[in-house]
N, C-alpha and C. Protein backbone atom coordinates (compact mmCIF):
# COMPACT_ATOMS: atom_id res chain seq x y z
N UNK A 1 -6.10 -24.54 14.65
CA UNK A 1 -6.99 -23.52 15.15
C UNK A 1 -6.42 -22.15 14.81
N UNK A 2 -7.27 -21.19 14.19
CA UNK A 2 -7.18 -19.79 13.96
C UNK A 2 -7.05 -18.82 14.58
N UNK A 3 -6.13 -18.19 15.23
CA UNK A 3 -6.74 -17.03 16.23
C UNK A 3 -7.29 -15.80 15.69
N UNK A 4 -8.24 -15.46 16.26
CA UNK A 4 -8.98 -13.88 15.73
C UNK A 4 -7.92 -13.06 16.06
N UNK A 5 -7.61 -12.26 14.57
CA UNK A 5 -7.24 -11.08 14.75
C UNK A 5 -7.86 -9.97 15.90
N UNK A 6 -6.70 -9.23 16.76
CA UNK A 6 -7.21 -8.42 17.33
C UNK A 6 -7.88 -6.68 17.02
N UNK A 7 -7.36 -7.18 15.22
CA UNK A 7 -7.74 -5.84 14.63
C UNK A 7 -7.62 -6.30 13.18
N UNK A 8 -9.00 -5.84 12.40
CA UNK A 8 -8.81 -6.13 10.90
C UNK A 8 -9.71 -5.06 10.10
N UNK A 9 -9.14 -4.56 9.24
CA UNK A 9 -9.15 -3.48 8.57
C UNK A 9 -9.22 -3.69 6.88
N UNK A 10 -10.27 -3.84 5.81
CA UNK A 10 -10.30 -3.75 4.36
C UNK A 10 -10.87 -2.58 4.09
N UNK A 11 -9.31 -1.63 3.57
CA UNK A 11 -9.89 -0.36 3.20
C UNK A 11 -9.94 -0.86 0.79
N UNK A 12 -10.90 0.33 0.64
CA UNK A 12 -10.67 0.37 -0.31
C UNK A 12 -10.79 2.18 -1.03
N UNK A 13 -10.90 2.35 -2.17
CA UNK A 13 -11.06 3.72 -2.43
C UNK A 13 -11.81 3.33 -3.61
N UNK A 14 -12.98 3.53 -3.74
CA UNK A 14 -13.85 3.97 -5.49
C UNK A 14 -12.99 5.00 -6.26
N UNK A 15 -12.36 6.54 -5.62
CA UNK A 15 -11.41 7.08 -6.35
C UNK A 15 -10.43 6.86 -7.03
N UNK A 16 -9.74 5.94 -6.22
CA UNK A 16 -8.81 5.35 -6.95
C UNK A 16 -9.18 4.02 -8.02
N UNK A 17 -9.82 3.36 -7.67
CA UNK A 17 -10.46 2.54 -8.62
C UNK A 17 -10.64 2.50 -9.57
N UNK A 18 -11.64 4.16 -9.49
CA UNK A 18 -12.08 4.29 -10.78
C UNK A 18 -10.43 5.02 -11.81
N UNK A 19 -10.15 5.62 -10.80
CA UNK A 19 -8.43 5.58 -11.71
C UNK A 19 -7.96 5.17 -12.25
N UNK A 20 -7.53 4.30 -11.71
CA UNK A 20 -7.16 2.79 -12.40
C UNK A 20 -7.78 2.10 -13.91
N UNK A 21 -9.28 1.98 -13.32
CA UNK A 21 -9.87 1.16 -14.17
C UNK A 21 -10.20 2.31 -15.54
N UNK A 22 -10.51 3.73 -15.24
CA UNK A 22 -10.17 4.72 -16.23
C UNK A 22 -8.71 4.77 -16.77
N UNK A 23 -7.94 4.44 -16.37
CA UNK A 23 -6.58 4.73 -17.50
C UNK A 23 -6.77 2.99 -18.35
N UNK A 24 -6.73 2.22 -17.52
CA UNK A 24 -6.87 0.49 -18.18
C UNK A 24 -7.52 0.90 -19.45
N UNK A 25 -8.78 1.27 -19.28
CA UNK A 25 -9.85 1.72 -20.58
C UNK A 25 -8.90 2.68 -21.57
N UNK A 26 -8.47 3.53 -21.33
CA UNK A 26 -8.05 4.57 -22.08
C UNK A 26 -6.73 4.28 -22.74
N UNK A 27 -6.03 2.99 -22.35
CA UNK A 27 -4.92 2.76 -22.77
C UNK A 27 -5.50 1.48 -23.56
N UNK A 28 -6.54 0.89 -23.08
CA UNK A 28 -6.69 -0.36 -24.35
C UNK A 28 -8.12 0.11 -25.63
N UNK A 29 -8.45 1.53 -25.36
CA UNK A 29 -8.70 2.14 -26.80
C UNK A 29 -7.82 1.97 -27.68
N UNK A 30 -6.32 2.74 -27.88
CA UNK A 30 -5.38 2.87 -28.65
C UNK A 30 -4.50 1.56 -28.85
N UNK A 31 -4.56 0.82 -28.06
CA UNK A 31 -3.75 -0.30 -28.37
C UNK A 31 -4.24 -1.14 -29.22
N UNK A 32 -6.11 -1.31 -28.62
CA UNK A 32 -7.19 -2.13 -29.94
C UNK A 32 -7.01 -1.70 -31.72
N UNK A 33 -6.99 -0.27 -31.80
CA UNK A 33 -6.81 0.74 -32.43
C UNK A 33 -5.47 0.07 -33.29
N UNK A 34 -4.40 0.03 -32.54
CA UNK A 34 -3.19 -0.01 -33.64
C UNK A 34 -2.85 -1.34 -33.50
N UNK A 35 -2.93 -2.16 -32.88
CA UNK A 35 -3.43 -3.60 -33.16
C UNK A 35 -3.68 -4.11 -34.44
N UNK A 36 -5.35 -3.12 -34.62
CA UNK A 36 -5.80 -3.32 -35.69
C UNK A 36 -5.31 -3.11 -36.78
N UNK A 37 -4.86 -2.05 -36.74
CA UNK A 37 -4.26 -1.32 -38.34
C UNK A 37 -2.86 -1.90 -38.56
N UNK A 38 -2.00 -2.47 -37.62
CA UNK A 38 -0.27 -2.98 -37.81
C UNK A 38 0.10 -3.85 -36.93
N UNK A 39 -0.86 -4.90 -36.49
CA UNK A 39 -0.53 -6.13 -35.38
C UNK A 39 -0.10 -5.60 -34.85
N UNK A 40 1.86 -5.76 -34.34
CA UNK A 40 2.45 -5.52 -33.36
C UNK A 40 3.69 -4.35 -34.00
N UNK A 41 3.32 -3.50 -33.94
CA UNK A 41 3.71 -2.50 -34.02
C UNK A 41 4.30 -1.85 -32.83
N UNK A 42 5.28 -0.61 -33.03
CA UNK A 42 5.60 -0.31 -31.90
C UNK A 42 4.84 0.65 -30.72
N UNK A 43 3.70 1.51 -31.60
CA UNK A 43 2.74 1.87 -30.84
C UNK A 43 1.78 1.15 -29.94
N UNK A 44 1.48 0.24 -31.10
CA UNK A 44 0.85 -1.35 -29.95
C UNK A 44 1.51 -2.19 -29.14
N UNK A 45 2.22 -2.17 -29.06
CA UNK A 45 3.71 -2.58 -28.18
C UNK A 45 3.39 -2.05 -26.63
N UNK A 46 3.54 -0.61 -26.75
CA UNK A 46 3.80 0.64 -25.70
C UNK A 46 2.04 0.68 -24.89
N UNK A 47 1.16 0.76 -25.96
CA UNK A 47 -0.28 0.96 -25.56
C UNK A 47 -0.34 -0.81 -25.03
N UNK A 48 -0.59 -1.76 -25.46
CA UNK A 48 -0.55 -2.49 -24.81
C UNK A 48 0.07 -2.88 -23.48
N UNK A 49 1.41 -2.63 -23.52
CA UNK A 49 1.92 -2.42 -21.76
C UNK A 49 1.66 -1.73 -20.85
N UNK A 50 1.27 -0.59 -21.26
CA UNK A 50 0.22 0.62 -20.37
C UNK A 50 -1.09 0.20 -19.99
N UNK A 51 -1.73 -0.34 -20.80
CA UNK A 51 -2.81 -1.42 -20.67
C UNK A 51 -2.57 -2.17 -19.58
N UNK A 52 -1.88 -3.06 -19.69
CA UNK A 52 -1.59 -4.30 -18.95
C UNK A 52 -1.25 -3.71 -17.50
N UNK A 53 -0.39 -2.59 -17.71
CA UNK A 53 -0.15 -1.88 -16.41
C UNK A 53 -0.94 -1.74 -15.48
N UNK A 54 -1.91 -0.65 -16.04
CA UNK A 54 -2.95 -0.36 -15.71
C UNK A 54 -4.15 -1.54 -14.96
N UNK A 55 -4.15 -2.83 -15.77
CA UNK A 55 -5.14 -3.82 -15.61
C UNK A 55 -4.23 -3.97 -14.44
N UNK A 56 -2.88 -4.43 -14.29
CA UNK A 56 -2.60 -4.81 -13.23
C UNK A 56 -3.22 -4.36 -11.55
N UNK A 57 -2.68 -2.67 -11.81
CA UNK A 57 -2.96 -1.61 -10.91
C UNK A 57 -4.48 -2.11 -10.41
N UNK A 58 -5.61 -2.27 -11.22
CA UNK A 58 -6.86 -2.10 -11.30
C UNK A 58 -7.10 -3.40 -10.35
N UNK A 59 -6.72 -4.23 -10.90
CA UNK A 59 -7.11 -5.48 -10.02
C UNK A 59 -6.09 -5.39 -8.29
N UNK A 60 -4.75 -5.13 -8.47
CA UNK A 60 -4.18 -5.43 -7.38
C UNK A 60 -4.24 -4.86 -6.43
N UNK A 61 -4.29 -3.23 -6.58
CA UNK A 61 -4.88 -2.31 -5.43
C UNK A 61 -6.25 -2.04 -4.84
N UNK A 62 -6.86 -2.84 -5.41
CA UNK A 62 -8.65 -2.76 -4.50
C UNK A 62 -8.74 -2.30 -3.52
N UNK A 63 -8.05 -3.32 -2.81
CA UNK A 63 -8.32 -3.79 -0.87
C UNK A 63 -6.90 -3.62 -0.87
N UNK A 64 -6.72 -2.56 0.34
CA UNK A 64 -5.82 -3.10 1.50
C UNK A 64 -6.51 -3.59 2.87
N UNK A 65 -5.66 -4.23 3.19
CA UNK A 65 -6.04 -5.43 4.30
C UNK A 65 -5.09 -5.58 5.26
N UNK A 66 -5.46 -4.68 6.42
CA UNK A 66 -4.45 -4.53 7.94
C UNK A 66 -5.02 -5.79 8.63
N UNK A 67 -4.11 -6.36 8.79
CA UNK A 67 -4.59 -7.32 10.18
C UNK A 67 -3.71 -6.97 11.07
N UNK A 68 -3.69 -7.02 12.62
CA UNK A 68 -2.99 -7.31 13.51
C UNK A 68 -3.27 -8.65 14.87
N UNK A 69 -2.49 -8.57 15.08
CA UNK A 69 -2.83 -9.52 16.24
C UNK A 69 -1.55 -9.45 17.09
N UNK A 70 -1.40 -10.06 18.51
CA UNK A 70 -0.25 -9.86 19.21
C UNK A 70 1.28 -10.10 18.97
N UNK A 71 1.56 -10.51 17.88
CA UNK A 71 3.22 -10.49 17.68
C UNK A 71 2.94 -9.60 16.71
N UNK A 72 2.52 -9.30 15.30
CA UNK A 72 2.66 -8.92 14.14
C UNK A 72 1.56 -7.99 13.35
N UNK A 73 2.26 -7.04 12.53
CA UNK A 73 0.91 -6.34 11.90
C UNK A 73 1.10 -7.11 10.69
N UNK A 74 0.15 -7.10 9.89
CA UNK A 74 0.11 -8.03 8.50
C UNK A 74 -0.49 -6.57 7.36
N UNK A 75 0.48 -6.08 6.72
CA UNK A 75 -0.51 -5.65 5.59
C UNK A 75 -0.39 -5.66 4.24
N UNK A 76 -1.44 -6.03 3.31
CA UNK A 76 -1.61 -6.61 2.04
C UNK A 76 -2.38 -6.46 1.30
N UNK A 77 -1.99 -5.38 -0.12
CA UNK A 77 -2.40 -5.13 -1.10
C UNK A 77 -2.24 -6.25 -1.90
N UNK A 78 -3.02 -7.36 -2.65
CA UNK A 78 -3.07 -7.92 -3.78
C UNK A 78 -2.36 -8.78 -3.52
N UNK A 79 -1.36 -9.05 -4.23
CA UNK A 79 -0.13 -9.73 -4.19
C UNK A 79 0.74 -9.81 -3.28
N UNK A 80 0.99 -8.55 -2.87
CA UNK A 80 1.88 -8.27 -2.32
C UNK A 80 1.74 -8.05 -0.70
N UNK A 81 2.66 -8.65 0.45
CA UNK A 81 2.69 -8.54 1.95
C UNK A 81 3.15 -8.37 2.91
N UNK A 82 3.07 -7.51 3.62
CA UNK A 82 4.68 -6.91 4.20
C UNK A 82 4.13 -7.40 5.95
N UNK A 83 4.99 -8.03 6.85
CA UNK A 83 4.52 -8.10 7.82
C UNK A 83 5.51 -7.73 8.93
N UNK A 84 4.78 -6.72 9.69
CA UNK A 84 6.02 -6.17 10.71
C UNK A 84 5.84 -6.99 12.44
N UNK A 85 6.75 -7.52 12.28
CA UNK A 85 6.75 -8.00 14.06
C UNK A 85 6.73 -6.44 14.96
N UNK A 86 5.67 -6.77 15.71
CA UNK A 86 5.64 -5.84 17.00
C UNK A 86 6.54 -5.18 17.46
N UNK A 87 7.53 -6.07 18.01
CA UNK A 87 8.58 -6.04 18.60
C UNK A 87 9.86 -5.05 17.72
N UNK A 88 9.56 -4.72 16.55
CA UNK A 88 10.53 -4.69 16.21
C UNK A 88 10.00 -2.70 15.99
N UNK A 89 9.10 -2.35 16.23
CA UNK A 89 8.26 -1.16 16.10
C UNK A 89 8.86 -0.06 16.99
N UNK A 90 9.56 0.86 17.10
CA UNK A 90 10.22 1.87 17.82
C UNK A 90 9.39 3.11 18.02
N UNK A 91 8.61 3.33 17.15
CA UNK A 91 7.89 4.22 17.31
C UNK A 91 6.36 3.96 16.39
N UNK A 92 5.15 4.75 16.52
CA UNK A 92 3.95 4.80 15.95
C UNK A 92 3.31 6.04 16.16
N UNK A 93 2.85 6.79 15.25
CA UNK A 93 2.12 8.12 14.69
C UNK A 93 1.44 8.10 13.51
N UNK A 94 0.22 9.39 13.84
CA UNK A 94 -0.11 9.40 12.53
C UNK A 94 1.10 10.27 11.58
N UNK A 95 1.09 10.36 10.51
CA UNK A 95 1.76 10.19 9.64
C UNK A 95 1.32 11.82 9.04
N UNK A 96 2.23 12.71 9.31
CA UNK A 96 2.03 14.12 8.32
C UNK A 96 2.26 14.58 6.81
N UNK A 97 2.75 13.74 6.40
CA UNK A 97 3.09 13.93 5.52
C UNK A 97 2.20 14.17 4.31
N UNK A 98 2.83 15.53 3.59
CA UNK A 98 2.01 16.04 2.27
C UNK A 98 1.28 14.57 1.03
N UNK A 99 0.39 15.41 0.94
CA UNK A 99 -0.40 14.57 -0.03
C UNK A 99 0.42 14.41 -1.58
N UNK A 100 0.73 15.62 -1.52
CA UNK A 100 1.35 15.22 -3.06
C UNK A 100 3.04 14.69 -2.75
N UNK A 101 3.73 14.79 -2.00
CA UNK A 101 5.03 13.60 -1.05
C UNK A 101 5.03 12.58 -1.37
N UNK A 102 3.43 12.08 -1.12
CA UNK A 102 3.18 10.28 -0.99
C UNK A 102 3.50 9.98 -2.44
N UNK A 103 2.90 10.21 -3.49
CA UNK A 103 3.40 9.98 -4.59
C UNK A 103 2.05 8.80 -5.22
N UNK A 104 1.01 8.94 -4.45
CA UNK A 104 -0.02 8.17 -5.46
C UNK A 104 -1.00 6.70 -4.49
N UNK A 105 -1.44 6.20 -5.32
CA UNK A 105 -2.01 5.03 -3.98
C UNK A 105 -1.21 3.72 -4.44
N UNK A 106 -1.68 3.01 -3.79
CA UNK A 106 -0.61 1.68 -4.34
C UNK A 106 0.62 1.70 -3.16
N UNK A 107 1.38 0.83 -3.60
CA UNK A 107 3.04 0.70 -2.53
C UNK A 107 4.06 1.47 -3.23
N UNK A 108 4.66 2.67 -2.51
CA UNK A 108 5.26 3.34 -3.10
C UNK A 108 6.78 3.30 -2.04
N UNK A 109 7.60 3.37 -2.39
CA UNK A 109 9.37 3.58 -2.03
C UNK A 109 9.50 4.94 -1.65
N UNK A 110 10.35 5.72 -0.72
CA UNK A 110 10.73 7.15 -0.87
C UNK A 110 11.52 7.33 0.22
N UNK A 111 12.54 8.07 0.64
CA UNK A 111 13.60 8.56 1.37
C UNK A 111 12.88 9.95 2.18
N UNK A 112 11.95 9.85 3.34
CA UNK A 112 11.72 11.61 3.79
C UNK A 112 12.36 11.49 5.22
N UNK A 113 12.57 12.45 5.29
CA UNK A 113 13.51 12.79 6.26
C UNK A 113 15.21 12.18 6.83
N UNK A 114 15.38 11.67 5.41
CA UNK A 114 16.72 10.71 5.46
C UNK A 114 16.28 9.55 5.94
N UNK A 115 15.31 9.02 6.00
CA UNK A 115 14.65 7.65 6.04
C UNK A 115 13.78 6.76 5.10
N UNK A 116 14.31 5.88 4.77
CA UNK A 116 13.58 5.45 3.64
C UNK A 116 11.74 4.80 3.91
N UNK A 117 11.63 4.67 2.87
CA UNK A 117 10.03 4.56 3.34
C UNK A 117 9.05 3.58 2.89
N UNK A 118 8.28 2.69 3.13
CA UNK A 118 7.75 1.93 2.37
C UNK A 118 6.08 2.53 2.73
N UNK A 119 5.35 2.64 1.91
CA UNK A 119 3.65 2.90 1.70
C UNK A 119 3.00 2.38 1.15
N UNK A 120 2.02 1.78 2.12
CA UNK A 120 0.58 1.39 1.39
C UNK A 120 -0.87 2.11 1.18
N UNK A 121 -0.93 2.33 0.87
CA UNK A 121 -1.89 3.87 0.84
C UNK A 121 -2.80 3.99 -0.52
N UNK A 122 -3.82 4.39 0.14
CA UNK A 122 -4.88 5.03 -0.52
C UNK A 122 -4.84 6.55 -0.74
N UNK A 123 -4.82 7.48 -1.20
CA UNK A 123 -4.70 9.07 -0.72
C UNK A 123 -5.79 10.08 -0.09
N UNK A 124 -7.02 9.73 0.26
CA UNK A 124 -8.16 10.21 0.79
C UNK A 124 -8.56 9.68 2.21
N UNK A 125 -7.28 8.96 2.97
CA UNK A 125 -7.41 8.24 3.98
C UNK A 125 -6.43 9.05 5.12
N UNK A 126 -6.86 8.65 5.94
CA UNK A 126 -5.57 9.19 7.22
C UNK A 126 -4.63 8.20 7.09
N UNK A 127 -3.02 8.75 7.02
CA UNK A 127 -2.06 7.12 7.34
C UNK A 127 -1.11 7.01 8.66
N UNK A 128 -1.00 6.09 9.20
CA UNK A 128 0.16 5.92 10.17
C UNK A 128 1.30 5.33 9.89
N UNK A 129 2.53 5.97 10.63
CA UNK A 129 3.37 6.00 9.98
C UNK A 129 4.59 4.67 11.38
N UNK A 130 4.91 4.01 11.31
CA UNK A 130 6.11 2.57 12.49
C UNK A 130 7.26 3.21 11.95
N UNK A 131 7.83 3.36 12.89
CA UNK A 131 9.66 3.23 13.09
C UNK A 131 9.87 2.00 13.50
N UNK A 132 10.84 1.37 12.47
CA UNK A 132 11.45 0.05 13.12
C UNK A 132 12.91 0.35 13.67
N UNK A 133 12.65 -0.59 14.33
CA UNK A 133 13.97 -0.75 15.46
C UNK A 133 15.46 -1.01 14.66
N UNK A 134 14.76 -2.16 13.79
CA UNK A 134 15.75 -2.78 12.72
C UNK A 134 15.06 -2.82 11.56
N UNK A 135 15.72 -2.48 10.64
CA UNK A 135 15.27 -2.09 8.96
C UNK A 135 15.29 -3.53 8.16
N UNK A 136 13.93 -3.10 7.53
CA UNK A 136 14.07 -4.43 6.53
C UNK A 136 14.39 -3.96 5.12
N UNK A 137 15.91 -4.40 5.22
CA UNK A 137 16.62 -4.42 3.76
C UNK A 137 17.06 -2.90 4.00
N UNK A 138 16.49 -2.00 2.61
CA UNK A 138 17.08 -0.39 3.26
C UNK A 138 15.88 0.26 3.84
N UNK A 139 14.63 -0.53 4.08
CA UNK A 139 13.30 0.12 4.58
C UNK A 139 13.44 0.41 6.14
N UNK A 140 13.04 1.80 6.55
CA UNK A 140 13.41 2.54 8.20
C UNK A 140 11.90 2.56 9.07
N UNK A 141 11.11 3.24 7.77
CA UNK A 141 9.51 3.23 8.14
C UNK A 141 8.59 2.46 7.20
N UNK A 142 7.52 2.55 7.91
CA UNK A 142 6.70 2.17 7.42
C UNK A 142 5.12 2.59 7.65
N UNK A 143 4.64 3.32 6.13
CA UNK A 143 3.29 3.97 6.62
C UNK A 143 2.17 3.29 5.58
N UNK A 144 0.83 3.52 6.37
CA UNK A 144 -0.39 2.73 5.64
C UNK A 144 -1.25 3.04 6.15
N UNK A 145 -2.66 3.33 5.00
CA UNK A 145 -3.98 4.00 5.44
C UNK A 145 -4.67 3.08 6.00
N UNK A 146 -5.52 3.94 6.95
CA UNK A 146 -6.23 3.50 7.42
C UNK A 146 -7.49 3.98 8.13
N UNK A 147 -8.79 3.56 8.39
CA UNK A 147 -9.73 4.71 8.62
C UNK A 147 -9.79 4.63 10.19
N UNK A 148 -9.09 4.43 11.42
CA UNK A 148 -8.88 4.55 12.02
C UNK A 148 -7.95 4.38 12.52
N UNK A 149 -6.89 5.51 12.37
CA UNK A 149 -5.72 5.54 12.59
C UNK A 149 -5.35 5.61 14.27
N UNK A 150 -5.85 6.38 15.17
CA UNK A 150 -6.44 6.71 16.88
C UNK A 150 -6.67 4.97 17.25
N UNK A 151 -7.18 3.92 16.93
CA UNK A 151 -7.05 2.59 17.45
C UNK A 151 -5.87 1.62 16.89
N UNK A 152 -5.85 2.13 15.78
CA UNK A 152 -4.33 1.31 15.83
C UNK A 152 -3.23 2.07 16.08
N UNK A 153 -3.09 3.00 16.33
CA UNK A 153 -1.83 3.19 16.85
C UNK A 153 -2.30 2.93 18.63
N UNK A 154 -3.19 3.14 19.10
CA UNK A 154 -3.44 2.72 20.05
C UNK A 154 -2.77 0.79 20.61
N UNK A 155 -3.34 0.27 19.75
CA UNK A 155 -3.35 -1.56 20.11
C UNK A 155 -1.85 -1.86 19.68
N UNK A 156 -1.21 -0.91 18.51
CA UNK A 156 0.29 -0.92 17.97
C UNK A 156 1.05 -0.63 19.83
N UNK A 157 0.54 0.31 20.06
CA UNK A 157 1.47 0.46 21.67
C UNK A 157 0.94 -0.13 22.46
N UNK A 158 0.16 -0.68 22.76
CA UNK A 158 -0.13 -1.67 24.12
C UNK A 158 0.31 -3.09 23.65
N UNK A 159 0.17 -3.70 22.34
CA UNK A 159 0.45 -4.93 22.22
C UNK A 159 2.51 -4.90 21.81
N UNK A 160 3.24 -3.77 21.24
CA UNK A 160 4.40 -4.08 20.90
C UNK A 160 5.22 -3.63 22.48
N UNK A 161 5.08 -3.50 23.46
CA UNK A 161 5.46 -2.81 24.27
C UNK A 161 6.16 -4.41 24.82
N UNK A 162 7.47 -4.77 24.60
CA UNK A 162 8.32 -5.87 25.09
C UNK A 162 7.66 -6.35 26.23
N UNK A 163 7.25 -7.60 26.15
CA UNK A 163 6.95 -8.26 27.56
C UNK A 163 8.40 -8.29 28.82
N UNK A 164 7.96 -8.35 30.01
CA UNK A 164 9.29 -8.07 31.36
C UNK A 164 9.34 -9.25 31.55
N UNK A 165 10.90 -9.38 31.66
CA UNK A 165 11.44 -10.50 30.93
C UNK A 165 11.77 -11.37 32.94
């Protein structure tokens, strides 16, 4: 048996999308291009991996996908899934940080404020930002968009708040 999430969230961005799926295009012009004229060449080499890059980007960042429910938040771009136990959450806010800081949409790495950082993010979204108690690996925080940032940080503090023991 399944339990319903007590909160589920598929954001996506057309902006970014079309980002994506505009560089994919623009990088497998030139690669078709020198393909043609010198198989594997080293220009087709480079344009092809930018390509592929790109295709990657295009497909894997669509949807992000917050779930929560009472032990754990779950969130997951594509492939990739990071899941934070409740419990382990020290703090929850929205998240101030400059737009051009974040460094792009997708899961991005970064050190602000002498804390390292993990992001899932769209850039046209509001994000919230978890302090963990205990770090996973060298990760301190953790921030991710969302279009209602005011209810989950809301259900983030009523559901991580240690049960009395």
């Amino acid at each position: 048996m399944t339990i319903a999430p007590l909160y589920l969230e598929k954001t996506s961005s057309k902006k970014t999308e079309a980002l994506f799926v505009g560089l994919t295009i623009l990088f497998l012009i030139p690669f078709s291009w020198f393909a043609g004229i010198q198989l594997l060449g080293g220009w087709s080499i480079l344009f092809f991996c930018l390509f592929a890059f790109f295709m990657f980007y295009s497909l894997n960042y669509r949807i992000l996908i917050l779930q929560l429910d009472r032990s754990n938040l779950q969130l997951r771009f594509g492939i990739f899934k990071w899941i934070i136990p409740l419990k382990n959450i020290e703090a929850c806010s929205l998240d101030t940080t400059s737009i051009q800081r974040v460094g792009g949409a997708g899961i991005h790495f970064t050190s602000i404020a002498g804390r390292y950082r993990a992001m899932f993010n769209f850039l046209e979204f509001p994000r919230v930002v978890l302090n963990l108690k205990i770090k996973k690996g060298p990760v301190r925080d953790i921030a991710f968009t969302t279009r209602r940032p005011d209810e989950v940080i809301r259900l983030i503090k009523v559901y991580g708040k240690p049960e009395p023991a």
